[in-house]
PDB file of N, CA and C in Angstrom:
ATOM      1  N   UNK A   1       0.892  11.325 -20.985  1.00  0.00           N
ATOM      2  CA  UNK A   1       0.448  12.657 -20.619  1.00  0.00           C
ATOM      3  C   UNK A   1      -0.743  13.037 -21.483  1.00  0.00           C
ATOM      4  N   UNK A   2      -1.856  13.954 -20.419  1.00  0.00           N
ATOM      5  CA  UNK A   2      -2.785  14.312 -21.720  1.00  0.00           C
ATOM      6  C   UNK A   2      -2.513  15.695 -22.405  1.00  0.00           C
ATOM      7  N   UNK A   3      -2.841  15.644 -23.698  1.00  0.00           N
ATOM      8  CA  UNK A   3      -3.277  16.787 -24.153  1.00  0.00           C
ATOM      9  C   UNK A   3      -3.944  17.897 -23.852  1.00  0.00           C
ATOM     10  N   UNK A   4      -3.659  18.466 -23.634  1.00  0.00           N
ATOM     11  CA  UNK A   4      -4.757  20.124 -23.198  1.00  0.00           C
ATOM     12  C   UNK A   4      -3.979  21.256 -23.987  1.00  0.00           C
ATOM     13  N   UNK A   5      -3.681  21.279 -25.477  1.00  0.00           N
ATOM     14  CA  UNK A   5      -3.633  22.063 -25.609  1.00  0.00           C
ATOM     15  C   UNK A   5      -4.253  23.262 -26.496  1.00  0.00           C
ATOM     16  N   UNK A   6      -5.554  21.912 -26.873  1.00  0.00           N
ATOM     17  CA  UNK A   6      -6.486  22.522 -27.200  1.00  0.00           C
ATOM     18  C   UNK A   6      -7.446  23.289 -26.549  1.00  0.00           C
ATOM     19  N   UNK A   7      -7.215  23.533 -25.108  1.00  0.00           N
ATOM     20  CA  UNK A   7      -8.128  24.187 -24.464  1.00  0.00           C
ATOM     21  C   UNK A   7      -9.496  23.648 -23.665  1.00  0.00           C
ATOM     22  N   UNK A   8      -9.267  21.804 -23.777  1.00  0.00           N
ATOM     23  CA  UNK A   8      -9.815  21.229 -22.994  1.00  0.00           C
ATOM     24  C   UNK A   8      -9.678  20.860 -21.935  1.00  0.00           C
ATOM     25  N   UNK A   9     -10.045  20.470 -21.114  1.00  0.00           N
ATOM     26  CA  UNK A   9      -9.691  20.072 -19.345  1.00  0.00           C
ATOM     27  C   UNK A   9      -9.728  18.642 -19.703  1.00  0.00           C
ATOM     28  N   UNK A  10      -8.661  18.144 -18.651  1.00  0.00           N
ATOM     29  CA  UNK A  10      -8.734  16.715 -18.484  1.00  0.00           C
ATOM     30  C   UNK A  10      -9.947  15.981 -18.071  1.00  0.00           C
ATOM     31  N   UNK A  11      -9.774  14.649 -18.217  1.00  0.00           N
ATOM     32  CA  UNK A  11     -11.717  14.466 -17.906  1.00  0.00           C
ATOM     33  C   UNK A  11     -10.938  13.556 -16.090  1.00  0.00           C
ATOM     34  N   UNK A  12     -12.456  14.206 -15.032  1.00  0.00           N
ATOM     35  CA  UNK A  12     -11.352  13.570 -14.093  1.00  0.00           C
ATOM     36  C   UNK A  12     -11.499  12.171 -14.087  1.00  0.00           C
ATOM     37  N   UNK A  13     -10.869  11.300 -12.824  1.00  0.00           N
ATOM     38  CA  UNK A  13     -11.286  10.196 -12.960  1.00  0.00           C
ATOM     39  C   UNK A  13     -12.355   9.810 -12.342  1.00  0.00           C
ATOM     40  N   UNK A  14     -12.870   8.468 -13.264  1.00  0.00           N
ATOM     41  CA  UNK A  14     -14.148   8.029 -12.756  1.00  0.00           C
ATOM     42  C   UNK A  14     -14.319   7.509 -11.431  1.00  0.00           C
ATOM     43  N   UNK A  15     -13.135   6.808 -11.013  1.00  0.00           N
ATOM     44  CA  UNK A  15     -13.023   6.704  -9.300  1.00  0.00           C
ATOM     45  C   UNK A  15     -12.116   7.023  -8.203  1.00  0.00           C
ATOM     46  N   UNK A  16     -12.032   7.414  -7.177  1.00  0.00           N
ATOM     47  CA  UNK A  16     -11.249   7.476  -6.505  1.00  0.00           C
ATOM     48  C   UNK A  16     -10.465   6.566  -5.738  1.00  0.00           C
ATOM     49  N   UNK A  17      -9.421   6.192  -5.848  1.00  0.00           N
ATOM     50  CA  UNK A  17      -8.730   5.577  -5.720  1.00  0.00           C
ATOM     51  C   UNK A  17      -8.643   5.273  -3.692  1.00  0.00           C
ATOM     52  N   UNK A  18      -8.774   4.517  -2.980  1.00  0.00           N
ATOM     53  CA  UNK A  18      -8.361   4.674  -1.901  1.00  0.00           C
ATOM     54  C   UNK A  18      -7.866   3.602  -1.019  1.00  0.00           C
ATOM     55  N   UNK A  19      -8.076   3.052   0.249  1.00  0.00           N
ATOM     56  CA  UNK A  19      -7.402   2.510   0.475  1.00  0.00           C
ATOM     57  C   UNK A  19      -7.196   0.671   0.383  1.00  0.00           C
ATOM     58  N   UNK A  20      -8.259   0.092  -0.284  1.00  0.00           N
ATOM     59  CA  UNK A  20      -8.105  -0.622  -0.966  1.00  0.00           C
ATOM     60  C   UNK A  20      -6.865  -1.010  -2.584  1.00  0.00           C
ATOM     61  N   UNK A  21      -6.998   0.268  -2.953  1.00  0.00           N
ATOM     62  CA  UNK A  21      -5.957   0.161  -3.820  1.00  0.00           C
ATOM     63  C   UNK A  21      -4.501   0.239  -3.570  1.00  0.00           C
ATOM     64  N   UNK A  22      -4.506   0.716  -2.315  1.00  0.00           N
ATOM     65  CA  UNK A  22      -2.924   0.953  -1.617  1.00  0.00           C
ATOM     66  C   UNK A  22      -2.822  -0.171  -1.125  1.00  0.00           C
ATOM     67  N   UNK A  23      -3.577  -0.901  -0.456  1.00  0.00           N
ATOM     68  CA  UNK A  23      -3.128  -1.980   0.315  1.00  0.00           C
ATOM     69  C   UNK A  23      -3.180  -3.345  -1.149  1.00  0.00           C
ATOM     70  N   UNK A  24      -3.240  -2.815  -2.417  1.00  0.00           N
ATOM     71  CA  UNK A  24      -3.131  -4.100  -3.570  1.00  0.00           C
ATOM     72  C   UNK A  24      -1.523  -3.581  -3.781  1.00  0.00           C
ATOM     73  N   UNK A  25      -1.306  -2.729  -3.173  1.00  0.00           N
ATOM     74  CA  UNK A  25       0.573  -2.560  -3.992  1.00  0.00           C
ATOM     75  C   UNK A  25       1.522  -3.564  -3.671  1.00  0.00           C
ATOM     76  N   UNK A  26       2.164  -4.218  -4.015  1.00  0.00           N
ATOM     77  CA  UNK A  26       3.232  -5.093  -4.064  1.00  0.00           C
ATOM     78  C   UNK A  26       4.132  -4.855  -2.883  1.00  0.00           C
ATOM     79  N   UNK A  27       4.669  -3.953  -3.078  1.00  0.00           N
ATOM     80  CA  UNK A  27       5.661  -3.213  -1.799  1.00  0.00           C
ATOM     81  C   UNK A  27       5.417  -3.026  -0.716  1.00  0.00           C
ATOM     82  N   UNK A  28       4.084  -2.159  -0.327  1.00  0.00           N
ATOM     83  CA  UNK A  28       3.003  -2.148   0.670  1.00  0.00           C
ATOM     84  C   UNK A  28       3.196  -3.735   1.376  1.00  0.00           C
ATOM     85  N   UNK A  29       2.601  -4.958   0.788  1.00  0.00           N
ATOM     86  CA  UNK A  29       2.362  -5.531   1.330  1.00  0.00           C
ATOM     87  C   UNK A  29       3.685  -6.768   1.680  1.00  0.00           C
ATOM     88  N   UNK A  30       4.660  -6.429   1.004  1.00  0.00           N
ATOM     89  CA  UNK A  30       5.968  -7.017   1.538  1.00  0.00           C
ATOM     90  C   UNK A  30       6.711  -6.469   2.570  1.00  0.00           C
ATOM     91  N   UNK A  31       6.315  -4.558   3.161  1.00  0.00           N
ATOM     92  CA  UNK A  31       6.913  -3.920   4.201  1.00  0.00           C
ATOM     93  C   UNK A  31       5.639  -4.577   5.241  1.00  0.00           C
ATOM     94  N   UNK A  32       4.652  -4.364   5.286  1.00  0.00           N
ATOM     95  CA  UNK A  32       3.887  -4.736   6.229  1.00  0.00           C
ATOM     96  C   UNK A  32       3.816  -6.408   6.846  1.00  0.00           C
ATOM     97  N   UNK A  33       4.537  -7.567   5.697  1.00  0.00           N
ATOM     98  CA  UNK A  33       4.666  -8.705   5.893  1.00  0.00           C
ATOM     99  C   UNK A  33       5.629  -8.746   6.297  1.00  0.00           C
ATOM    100  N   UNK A  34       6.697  -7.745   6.482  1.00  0.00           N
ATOM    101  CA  UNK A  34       8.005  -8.016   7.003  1.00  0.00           C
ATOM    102  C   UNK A  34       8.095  -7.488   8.109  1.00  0.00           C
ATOM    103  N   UNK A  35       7.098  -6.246   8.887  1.00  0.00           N
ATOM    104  CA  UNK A  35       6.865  -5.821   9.777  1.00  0.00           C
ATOM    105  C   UNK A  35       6.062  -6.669  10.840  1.00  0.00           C
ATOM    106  N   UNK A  36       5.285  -7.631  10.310  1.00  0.00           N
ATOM    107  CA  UNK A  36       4.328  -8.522  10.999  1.00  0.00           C
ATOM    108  C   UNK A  36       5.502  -9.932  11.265  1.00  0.00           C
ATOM    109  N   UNK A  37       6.103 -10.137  10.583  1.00  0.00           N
ATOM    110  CA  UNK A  37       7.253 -11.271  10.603  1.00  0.00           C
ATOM    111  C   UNK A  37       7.854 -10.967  12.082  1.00  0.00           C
ATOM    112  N   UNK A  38       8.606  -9.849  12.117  1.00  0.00           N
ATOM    113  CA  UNK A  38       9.661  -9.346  13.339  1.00  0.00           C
ATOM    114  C   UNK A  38       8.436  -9.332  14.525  1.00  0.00           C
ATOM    115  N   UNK A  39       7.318  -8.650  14.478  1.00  0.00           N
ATOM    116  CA  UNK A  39       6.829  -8.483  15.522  1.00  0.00           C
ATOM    117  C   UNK A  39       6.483 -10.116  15.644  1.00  0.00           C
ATOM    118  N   UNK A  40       5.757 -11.153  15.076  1.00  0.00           N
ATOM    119  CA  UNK A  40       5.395 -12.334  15.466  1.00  0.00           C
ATOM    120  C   UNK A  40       6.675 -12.857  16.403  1.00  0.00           C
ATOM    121  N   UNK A  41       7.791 -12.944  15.758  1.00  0.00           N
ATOM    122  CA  UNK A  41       9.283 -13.205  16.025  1.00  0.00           C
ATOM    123  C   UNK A  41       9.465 -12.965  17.538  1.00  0.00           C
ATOM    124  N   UNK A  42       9.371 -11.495  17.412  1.00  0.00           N
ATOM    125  CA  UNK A  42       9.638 -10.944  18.678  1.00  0.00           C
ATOM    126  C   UNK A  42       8.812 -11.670  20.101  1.00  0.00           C
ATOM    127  N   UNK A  43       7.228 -11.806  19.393  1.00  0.00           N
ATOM    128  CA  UNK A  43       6.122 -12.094  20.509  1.00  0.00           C
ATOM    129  C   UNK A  43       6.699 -13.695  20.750  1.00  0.00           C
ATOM    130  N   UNK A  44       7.363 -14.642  19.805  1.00  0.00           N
ATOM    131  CA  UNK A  44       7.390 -15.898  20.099  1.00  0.00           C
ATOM    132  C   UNK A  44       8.579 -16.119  21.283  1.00  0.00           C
ATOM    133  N   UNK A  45       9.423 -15.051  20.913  1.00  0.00           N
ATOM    134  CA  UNK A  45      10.951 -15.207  21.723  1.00  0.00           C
ATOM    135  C   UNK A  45       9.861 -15.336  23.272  1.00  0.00           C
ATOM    136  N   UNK A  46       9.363 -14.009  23.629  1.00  0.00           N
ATOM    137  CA  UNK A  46       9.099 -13.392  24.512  1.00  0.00           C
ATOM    138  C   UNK A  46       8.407 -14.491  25.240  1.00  0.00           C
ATOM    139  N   UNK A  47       7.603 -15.411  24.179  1.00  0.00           N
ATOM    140  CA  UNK A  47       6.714 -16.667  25.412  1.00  0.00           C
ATOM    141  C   UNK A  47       7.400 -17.487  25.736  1.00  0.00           C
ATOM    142  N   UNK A  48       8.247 -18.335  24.543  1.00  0.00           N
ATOM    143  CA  UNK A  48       8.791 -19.644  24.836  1.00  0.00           C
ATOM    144  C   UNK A  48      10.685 -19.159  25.145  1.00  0.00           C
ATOM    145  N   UNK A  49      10.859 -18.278  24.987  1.00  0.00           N
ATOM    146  CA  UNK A  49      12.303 -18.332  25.280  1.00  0.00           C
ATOM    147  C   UNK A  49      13.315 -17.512  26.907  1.00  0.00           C
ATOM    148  N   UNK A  50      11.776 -16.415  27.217  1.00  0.00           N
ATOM    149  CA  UNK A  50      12.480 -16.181  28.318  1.00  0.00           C
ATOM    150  C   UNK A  50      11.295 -16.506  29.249  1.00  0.00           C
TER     151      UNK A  50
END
């Protein structure tokens, strides 16, 4: 946590964070690999099985 209680403002940050940095999250990209898994899954049933 910062200090401010000297009556300074936080300094903001130097960049903004966006969606490059969301898509580096760990989690992010194990729900979306697991979401792309089922749908591939699904599309393979759909050609070769019925």
């Amino acid at each position: 946590m910062h200090d401010t209680s000297r009556g300074q403002a936080p300094a903001p940050p130097s960049e903004q964070r966006g969606c490059l940095f969301a898509l580096s999250q760990p989690p992010l990209m194990i729900f979306l690999a697991v979401i792309g898994g089922l749908l591939l899954l699904g599309a393979a049933h759909d050609l070769f099985l019925l």
